[in-house]
Structures are given as C-alpha cells and as structure tokens.
C-alpha atoms as a PDB file:
ATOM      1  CA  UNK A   1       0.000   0.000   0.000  1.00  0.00           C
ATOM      2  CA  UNK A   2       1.853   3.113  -1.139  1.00  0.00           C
ATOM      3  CA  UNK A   3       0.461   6.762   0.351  1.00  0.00           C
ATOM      4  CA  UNK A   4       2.021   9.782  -0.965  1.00  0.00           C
ATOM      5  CA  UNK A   5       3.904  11.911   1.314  1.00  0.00           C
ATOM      6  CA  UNK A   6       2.149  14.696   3.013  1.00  0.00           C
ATOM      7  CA  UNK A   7       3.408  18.024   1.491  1.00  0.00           C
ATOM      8  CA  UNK A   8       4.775  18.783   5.386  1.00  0.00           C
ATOM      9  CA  UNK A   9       7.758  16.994   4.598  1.00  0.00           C
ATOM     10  CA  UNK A  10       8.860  18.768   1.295  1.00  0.00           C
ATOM     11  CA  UNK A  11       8.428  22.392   2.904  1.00  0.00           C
ATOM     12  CA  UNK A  12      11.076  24.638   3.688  1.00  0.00           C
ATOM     13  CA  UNK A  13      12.148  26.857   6.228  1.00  0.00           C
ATOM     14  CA  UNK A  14      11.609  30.810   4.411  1.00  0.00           C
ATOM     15  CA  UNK A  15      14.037  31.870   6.910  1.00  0.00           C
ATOM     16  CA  UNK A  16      16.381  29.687   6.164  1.00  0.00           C
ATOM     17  CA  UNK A  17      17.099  30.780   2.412  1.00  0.00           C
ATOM     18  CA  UNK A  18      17.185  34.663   3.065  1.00  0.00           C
ATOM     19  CA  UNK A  19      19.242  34.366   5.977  1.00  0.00           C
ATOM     20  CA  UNK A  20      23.039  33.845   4.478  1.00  0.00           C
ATOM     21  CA  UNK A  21      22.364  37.115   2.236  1.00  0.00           C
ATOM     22  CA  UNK A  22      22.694  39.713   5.469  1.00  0.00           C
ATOM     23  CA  UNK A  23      26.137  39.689   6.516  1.00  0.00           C
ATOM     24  CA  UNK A  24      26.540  40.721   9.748  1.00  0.00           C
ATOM     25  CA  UNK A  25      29.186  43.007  10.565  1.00  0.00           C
ATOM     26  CA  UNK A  26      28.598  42.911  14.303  1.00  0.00           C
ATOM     27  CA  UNK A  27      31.828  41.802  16.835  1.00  0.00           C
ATOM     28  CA  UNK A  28      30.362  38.296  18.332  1.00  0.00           C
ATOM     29  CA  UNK A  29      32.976  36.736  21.002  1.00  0.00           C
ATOM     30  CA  UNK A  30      31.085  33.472  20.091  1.00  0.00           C
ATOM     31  CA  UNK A  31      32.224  33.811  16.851  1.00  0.00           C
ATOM     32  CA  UNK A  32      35.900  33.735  17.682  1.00  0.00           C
ATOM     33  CA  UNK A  33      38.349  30.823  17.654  1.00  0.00           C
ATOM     34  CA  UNK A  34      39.833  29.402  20.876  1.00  0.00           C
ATOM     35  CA  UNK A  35      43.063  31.445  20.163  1.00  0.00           C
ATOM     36  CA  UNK A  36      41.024  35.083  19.662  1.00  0.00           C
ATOM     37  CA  UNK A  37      39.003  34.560  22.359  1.00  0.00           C
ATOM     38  CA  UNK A  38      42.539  33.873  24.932  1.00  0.00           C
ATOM     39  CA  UNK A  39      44.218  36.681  23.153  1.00  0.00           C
ATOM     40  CA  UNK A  40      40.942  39.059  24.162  1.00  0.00           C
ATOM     41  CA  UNK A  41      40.860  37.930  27.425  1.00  0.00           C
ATOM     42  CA  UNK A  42      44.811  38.455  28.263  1.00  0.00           C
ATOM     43  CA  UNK A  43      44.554  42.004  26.489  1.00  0.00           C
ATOM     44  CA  UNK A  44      41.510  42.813  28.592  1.00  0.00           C
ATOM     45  CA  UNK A  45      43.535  41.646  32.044  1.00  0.00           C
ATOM     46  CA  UNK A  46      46.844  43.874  31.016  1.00  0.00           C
ATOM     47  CA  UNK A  47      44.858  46.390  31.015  1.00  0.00           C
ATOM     48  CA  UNK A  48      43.395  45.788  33.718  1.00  0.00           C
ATOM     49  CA  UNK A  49      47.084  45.562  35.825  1.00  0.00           C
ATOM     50  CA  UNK A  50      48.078  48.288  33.540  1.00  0.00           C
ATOM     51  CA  UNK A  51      45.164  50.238  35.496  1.00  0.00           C
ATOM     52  CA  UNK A  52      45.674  48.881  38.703  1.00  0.00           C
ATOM     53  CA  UNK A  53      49.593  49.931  38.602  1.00  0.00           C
ATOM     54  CA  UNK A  54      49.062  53.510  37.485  1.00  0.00           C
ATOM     55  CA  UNK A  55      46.340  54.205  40.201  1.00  0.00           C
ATOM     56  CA  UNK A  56      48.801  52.734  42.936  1.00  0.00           C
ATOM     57  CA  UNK A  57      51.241  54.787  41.854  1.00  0.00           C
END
C-alpha cells in the first residue's frame, strides 16, 4: 500500500534561504576561535594591571 507523502515533509524553512544574504558586521565573542578569544581575554587583564599599577602609583 503506497500513500504519498504529506506536502509537510517537502516544505522549507523561508528563513532559512534569506538568511546567508545579510552579513553581519557585528563583533560576536562566540564567533571567535579558541586562540582570539585567549588573546581578548589576556589584552583585557593587562589592562586591567596596567590600570591597577598607574592608580597605585
């Protein structure tokens, strides 16, 4: 006994196709390798100590 498919399986997500055509020029830290995310993070401390020496100074 062969049914057809119900037409709910062969739709498409509209979203999905206009999505990829925005580019998105936003800074996203979840965006950034392993590496770029350390680097951030050990900029953001020096200066951090950077401020902390200069005030006890």
């Amino acid at each position: 006994m062969n049914r057809p498919q119900s037409a709910l399986f062969h739709k498409h997500a509209p979203a999905a196709r206009g999505q990829a055509a925005r580019p998105d020029d936003r800074v996203s830290f979840l965006r950034l390798s392993a590496g770029e995310r350390l680097l951030a993070a050990a900029a953001v401390s020096a200066l951090l100590w950077a401020g902390v020496y200069w005030a006890l100074n």
